[in-house]
Protein backbone atom coordinates (compact mmCIF):
# COMPACT_ATOMS: atom_id res chain seq x y z
CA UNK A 1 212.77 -122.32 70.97
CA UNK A 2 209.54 -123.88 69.61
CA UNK A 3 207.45 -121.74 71.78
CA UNK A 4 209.46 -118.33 69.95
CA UNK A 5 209.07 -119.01 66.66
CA UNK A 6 206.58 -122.03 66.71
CA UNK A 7 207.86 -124.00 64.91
CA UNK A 8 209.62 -127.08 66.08
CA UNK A 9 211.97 -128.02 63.26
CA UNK A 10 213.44 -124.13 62.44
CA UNK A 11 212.40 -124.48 58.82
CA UNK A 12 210.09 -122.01 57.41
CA UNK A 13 206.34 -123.17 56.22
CA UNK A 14 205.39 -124.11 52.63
CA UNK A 15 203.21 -121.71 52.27
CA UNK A 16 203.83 -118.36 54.43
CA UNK A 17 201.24 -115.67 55.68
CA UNK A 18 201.73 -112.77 54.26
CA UNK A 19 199.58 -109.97 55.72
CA UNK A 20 197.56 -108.09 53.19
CA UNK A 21 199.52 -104.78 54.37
CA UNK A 22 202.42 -106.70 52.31
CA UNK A 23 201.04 -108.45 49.80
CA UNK A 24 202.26 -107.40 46.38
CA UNK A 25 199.90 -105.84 44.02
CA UNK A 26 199.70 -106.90 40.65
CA UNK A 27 201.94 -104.70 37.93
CA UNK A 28 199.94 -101.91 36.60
CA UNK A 29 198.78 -103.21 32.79
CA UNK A 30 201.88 -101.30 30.57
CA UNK A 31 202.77 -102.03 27.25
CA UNK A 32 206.49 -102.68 25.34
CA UNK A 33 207.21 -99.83 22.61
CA UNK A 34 206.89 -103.14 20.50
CA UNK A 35 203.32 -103.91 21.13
CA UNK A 36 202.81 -99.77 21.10
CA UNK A 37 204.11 -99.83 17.63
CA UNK A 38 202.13 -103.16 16.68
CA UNK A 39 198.92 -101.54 17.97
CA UNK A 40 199.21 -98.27 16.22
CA UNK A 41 200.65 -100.21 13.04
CA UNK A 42 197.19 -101.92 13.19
CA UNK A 43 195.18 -98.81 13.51
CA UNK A 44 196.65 -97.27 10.83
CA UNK A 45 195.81 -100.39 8.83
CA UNK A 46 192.64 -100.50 10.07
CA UNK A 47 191.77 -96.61 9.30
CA UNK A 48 192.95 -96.63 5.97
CA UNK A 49 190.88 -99.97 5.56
CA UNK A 50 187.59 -98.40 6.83
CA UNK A 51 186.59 -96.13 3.65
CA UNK A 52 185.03 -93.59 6.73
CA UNK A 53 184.52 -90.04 4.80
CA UNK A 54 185.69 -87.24 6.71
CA UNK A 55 188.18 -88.51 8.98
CA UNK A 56 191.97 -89.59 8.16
CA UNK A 57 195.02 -89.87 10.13
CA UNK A 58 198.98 -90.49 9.50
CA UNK A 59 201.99 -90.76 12.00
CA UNK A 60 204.34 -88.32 11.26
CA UNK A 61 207.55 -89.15 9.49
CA UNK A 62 210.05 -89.77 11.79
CA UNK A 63 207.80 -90.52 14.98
CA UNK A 64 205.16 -93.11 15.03
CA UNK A 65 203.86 -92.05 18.28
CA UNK A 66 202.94 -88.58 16.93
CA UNK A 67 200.10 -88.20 14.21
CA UNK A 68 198.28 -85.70 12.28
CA UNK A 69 195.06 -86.17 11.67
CA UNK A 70 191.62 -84.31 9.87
CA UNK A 71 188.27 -84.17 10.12
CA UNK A 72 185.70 -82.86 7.79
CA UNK A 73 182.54 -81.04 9.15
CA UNK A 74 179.74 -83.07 8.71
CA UNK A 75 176.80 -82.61 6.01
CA UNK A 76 173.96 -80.26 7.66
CA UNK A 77 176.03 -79.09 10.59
CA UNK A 78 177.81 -75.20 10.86
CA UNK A 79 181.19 -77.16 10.31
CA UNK A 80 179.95 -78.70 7.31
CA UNK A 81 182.47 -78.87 4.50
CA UNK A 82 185.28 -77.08 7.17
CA UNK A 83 188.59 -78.96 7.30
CA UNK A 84 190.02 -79.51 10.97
CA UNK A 85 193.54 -80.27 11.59
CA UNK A 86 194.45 -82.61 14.60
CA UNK A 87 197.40 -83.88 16.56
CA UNK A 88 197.65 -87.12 18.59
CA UNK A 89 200.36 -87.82 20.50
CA UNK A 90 200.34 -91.15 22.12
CA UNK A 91 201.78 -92.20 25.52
CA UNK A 92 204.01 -95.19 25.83
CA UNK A 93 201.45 -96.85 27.60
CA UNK A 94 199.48 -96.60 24.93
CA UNK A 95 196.48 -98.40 24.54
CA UNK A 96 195.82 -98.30 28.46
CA UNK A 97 196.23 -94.45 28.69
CA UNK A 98 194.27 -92.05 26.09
CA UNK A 99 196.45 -89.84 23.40
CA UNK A 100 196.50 -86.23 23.23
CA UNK A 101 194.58 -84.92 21.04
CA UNK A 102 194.65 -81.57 20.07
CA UNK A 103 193.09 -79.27 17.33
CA UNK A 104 195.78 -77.95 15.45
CA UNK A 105 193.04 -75.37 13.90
CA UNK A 106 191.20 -73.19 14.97
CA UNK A 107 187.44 -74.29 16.39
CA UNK A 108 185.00 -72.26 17.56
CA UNK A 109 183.46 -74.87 19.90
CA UNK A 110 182.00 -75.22 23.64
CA UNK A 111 183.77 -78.42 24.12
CA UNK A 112 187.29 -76.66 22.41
CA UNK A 113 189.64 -74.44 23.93
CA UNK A 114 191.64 -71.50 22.60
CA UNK A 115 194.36 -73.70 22.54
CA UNK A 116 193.24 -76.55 20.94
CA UNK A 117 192.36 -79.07 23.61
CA UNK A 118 189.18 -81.16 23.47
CA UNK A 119 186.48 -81.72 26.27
CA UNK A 120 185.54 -85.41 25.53
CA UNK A 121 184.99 -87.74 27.85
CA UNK A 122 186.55 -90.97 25.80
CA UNK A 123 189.27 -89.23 26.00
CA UNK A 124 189.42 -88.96 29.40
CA UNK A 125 187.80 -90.88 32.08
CA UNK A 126 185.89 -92.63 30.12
CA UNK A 127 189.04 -94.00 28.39
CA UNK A 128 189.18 -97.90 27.04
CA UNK A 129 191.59 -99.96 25.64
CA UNK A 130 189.03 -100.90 22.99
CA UNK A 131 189.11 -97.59 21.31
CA UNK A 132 191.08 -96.47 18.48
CA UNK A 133 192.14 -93.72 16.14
CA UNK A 134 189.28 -94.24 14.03
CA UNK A 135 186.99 -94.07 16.82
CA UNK A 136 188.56 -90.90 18.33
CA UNK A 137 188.22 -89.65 15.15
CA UNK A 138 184.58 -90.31 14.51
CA UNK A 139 183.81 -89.05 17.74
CA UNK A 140 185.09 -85.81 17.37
CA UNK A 141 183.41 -85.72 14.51
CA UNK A 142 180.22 -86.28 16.40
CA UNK A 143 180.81 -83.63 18.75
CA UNK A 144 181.23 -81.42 16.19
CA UNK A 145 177.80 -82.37 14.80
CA UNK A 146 176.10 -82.01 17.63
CA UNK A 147 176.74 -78.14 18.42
CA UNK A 148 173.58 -76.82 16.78
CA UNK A 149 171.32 -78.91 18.85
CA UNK A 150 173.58 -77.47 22.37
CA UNK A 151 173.08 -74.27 20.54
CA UNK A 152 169.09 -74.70 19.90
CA UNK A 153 168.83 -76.01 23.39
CA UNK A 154 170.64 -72.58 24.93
CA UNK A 155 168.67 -70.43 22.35
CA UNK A 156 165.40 -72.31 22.46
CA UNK A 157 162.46 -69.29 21.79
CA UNK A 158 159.88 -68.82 24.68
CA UNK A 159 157.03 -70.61 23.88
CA UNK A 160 153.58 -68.53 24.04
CA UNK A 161 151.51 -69.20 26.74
């Protein structure tokens, strides 16, 4: 019997080997609806704290995990003075996954759809848990600034030679 199993007493050892095929993985990072809620509690806070001009954002009433938010064009820009209508719609995973963030108006942008959706990295792949609302916001903002200088770059005028 020893020479089966090899062990001489039939009891199991203190510490098994477990072949990495089987080893458990450790859980996926999630987060309770009551850390979610904590989180985006915070961010509000935190937003309505900051004093940023331009950007604002408020859950809707009966759904914390759905906002509305605006942005302001930037001074010196082609959106300057324009007011842009957002919504965010967060995940329940929420900070480890990005929101949805649409544009609830219309934008005549490279990085904007016809139906709203936005081409921004941070809110994609490029995801962290260290972002926020106020920094999708100000980001998006950003992009928004920074279509005259794609536009210049397309339209640049041949240089004489």
């Amino acid at each position: 019997m020893a020479a089966i199993n090899r062990y001489t007493d039939n009891t199991a050892p203190a510490n098994p080997v477990v072949s990495p095929a089987k080893q458990s993985l450790p859980p996926a990072k999630t987060a309770d609806s009551q850390s979610v809620l904590k989180r985006l509690q915070s961010e509000l806070m935190a937003l309505m704290m900051s004093g940023d001009s331009g950007i604002s954002a408020f859950p809707e009433e009966d759904n914390i995990f759905c906002w509305k938010g605006t942005i302001t064009g930037s001074k010196e820009t082609v959106f300057e003075g324009t007011e842009y209508r957002l919504s965010f719609s967060f995940p329940n995973d929420y900070p480890f996954k990005p929101p949805k963030v649409k544009f609830e108006t219309g934008c005549f942008h490279p990085n904007v759809d016809v139906y709203g959706n936005i081409c921004l990295d941070i809110l994609q792949d490029k995801w962290s848990s260290a972002y926020d609302v106020r920094t999708i916001l100000l980001s998006i903002q950003s992009l928004l600034g920074e279509y005259r200088k794609m536009v210049e770059k397309l339209y640049k005028p041949p240089t004489a030679a």
